[in-house]
C-alpha atoms as a PDB file:
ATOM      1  CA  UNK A   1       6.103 -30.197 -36.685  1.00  0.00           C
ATOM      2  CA  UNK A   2       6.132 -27.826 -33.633  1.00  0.00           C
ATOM      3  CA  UNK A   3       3.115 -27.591 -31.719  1.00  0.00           C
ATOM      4  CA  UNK A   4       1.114 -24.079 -31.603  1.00  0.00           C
ATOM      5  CA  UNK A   5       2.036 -21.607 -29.018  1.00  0.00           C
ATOM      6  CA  UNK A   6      -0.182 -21.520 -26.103  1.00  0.00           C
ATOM      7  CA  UNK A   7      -3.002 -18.992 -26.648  1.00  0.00           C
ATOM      8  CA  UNK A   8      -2.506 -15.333 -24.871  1.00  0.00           C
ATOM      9  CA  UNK A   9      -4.453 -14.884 -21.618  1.00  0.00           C
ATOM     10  CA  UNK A  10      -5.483 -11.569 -20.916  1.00  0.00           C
ATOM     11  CA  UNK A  11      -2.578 -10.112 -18.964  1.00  0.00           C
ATOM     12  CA  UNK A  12      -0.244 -11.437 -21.558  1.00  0.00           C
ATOM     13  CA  UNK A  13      -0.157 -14.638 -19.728  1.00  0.00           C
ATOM     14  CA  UNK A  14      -0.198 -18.093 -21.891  1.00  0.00           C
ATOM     15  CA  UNK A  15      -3.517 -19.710 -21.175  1.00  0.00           C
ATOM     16  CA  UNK A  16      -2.938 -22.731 -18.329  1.00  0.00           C
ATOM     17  CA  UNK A  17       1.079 -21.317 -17.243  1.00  0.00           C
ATOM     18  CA  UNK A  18       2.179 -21.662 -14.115  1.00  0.00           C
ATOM     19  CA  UNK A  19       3.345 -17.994 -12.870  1.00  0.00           C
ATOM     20  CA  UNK A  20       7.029 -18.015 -13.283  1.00  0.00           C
ATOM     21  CA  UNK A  21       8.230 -17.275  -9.460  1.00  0.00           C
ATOM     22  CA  UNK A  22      10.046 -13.367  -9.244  1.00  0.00           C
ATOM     23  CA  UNK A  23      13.801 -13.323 -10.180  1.00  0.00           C
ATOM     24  CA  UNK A  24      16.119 -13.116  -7.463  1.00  0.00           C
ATOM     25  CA  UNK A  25      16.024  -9.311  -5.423  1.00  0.00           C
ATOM     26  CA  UNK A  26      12.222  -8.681  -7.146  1.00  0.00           C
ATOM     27  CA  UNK A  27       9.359  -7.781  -5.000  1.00  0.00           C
ATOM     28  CA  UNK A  28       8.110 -11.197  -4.113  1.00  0.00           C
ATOM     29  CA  UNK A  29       5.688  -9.606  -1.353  1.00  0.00           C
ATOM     30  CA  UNK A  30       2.630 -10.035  -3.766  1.00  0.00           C
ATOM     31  CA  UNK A  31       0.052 -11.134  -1.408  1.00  0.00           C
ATOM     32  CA  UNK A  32      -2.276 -13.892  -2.198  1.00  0.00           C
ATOM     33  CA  UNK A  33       1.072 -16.153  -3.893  1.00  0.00           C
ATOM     34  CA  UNK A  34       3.870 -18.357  -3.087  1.00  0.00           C
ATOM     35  CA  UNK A  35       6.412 -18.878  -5.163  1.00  0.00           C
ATOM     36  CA  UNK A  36       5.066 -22.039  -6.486  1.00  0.00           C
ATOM     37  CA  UNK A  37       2.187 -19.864  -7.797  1.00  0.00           C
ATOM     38  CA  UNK A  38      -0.561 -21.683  -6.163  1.00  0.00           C
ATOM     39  CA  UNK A  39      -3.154 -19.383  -3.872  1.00  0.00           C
ATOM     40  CA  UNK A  40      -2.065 -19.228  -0.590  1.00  0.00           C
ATOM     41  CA  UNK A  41      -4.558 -19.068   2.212  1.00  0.00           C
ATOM     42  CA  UNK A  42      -6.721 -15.743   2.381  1.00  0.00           C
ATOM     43  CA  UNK A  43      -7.755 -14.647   6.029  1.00  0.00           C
ATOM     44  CA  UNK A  44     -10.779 -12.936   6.451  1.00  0.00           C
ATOM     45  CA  UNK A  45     -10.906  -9.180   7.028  1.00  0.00           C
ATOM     46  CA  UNK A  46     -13.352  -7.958   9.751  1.00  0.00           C
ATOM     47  CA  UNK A  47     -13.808  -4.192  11.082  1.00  0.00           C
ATOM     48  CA  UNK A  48     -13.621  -3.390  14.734  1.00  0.00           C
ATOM     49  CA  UNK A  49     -11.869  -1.720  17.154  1.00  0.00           C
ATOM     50  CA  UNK A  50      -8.466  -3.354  16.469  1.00  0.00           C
ATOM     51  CA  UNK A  51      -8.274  -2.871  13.025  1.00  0.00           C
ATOM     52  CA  UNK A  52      -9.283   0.582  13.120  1.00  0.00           C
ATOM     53  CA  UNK A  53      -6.132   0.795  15.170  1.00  0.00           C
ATOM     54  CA  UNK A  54      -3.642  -0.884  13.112  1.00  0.00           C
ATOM     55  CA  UNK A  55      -5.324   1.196  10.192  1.00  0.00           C
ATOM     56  CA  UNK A  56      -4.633   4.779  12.283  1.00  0.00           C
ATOM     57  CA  UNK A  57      -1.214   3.577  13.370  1.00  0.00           C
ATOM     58  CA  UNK A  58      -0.632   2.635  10.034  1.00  0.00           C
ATOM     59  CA  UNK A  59      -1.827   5.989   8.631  1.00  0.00           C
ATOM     60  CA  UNK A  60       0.506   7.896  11.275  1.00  0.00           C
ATOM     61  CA  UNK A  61       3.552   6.175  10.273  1.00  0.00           C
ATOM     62  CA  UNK A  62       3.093   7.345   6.757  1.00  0.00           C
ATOM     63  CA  UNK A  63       2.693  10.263   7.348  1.00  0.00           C
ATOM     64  CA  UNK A  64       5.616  10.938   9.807  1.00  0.00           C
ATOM     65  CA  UNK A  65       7.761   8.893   6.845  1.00  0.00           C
ATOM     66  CA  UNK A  66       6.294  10.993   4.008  1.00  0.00           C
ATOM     67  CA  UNK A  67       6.769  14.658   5.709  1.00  0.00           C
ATOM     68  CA  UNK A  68      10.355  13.498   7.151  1.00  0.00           C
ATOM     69  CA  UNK A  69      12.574  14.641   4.146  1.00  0.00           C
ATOM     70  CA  UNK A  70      15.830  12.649   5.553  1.00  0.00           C
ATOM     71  CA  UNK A  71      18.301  11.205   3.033  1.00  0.00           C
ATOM     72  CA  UNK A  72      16.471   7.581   3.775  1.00  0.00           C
ATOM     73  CA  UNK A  73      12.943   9.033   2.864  1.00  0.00           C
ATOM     74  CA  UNK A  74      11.974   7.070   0.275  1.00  0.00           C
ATOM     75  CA  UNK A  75      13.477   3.822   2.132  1.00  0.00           C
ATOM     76  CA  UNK A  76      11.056   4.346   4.835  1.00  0.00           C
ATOM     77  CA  UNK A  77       7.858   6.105   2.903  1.00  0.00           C
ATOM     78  CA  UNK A  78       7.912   2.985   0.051  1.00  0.00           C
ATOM     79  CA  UNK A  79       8.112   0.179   2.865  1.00  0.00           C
ATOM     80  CA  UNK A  80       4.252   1.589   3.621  1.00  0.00           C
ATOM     81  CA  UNK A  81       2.829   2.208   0.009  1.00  0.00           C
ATOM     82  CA  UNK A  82       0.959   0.026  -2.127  1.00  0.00           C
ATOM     83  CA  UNK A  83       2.987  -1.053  -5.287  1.00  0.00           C
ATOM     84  CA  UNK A  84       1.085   1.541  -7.144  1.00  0.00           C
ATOM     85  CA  UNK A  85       1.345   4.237  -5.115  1.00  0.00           C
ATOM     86  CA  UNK A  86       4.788   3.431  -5.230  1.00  0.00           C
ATOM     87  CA  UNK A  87       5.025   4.565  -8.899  1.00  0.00           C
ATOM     88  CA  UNK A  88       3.168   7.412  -7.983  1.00  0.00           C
ATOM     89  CA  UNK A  89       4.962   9.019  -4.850  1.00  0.00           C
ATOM     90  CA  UNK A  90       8.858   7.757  -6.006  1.00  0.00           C
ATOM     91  CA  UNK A  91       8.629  11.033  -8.743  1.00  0.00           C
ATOM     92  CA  UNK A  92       8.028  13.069  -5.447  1.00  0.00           C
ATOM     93  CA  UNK A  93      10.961  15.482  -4.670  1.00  0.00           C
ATOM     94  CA  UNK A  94      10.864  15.242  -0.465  1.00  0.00           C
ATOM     95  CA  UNK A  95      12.286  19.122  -0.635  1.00  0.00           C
ATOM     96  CA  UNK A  96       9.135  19.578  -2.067  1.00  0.00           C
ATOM     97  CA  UNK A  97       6.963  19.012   1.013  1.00  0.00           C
ATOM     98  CA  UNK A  98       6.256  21.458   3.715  1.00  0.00           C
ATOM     99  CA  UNK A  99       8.741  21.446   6.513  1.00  0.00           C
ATOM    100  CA  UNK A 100       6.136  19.941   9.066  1.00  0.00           C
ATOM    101  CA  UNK A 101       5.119  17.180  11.443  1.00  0.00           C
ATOM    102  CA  UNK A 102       2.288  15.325  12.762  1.00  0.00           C
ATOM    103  CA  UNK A 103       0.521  17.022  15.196  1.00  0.00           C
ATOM    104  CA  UNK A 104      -2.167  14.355  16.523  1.00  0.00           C
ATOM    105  CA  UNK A 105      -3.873  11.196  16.371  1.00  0.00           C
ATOM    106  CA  UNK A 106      -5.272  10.035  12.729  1.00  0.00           C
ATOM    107  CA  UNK A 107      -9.121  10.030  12.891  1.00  0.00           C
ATOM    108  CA  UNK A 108     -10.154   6.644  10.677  1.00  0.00           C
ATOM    109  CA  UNK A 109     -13.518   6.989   8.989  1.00  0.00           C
ATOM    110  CA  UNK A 110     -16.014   4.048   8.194  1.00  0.00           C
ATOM    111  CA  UNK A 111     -15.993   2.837   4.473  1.00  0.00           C
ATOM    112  CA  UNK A 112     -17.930   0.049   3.486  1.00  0.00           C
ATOM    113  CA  UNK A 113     -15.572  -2.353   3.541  1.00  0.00           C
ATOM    114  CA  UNK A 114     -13.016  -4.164   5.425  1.00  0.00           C
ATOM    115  CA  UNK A 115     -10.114  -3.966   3.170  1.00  0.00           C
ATOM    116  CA  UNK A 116     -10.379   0.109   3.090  1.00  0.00           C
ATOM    117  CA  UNK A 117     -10.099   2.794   5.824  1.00  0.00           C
ATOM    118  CA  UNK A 118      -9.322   6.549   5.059  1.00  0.00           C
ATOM    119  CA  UNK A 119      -7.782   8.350   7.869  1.00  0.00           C
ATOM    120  CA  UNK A 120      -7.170  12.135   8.351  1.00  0.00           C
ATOM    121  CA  UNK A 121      -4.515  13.070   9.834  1.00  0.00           C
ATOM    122  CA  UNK A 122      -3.662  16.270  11.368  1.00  0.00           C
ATOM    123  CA  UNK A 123      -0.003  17.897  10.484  1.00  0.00           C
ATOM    124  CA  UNK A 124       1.453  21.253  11.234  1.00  0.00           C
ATOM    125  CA  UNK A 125       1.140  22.391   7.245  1.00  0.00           C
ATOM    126  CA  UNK A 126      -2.969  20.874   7.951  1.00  0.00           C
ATOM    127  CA  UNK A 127      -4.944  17.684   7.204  1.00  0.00           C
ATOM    128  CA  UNK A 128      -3.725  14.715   5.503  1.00  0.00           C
ATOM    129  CA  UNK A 129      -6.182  12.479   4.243  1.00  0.00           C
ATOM    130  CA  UNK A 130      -4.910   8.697   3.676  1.00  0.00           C
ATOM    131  CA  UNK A 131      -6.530   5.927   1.728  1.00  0.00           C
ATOM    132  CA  UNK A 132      -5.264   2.792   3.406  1.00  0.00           C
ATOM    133  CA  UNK A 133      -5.863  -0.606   2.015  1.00  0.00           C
ATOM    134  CA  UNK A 134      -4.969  -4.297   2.506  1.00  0.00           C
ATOM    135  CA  UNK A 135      -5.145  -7.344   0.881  1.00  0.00           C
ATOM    136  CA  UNK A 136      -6.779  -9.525   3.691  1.00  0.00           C
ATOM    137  CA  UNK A 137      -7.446  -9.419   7.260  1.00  0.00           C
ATOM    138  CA  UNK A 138      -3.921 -10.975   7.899  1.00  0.00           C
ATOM    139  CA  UNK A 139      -1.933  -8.391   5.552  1.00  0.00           C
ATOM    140  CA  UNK A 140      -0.598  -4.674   6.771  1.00  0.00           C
ATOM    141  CA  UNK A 141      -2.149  -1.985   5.622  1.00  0.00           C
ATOM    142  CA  UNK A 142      -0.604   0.138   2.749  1.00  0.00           C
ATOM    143  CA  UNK A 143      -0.975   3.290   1.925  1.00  0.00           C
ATOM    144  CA  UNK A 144      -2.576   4.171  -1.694  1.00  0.00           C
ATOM    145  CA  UNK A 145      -2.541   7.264  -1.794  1.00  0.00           C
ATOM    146  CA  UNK A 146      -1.772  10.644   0.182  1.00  0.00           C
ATOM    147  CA  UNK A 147      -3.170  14.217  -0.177  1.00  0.00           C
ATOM    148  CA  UNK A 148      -3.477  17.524   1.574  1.00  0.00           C
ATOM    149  CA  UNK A 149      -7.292  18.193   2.518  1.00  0.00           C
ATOM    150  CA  UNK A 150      -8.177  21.749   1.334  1.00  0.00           C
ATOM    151  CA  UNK A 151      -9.247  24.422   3.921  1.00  0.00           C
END
């Protein structure tokens, strides 16, 4: 007699699997996983002067990728977004955007914790504000999401 399927994690996931490992060409840049499915190391995230850096540079080259409507725009903007955002922004016409450019510096603001930074950054159509976020202190930061900041 067969034995009973494995009961149904939440997720969908059979109680006690192994993660099957991506199929060949899938996004296998899930952080926190090998391809064995065991937890790789986490670094811890800290807040200072460096990361607020990588956080602003970060938030400048999205949005020079996001208001550059080239015919590789989505090559570069996706490269910097979340996998979420990435189901978000890839419905976004680039003719849609204004025609403009960064015109400064991104400005990060303090959040309360080290995996988040929101940066405004100034653009010749106005302020962009960015919601950054990574998955450790050893990851990039992603963008999340992207918006205008009203006048």
């Amino acid at each position: 007699m067969p034995s009973a399927p494995a009961e149904a994690a939440p997720g969908g996931e059979r109680a006690g699997a192994t993660p099957t490992p991506a199929a060949p060409g899938a996004d296998e840049s899930e952080p926190g996983y090998d391809l064995a499915g065991a937890p790789s190391p986490v670094a811890r995230a800290s807040w200072g002067r460096e990361e607020r850096a990588a956080a602003a540079s970060a938030a400048e080259d999205l949005v020079d990728a996001y208001l550059d409507s080239d015919t590789r725009w989505w090559d570069r903007l996706s490269v910097l977004l979340t996998p979420a955002a990435r189901a978000v922004y890839n419905t976004v016409p680039p003719e849609a955007l204004p025609a403009a450019s960064r015109t400064g510096s991104a400005e990060v603001s303090p959040t309360a914790s080290a995996l988040l930074a929101v940066a405004t950054v100034p653009t010749g159509a106005g302020p962009y504000e960015v919601t950054l976020v990574r998955a450790d202190g050893a990851s990039p930061w992603l963008a999340d999401k992207i918006v205008p900041v009203d006048s």
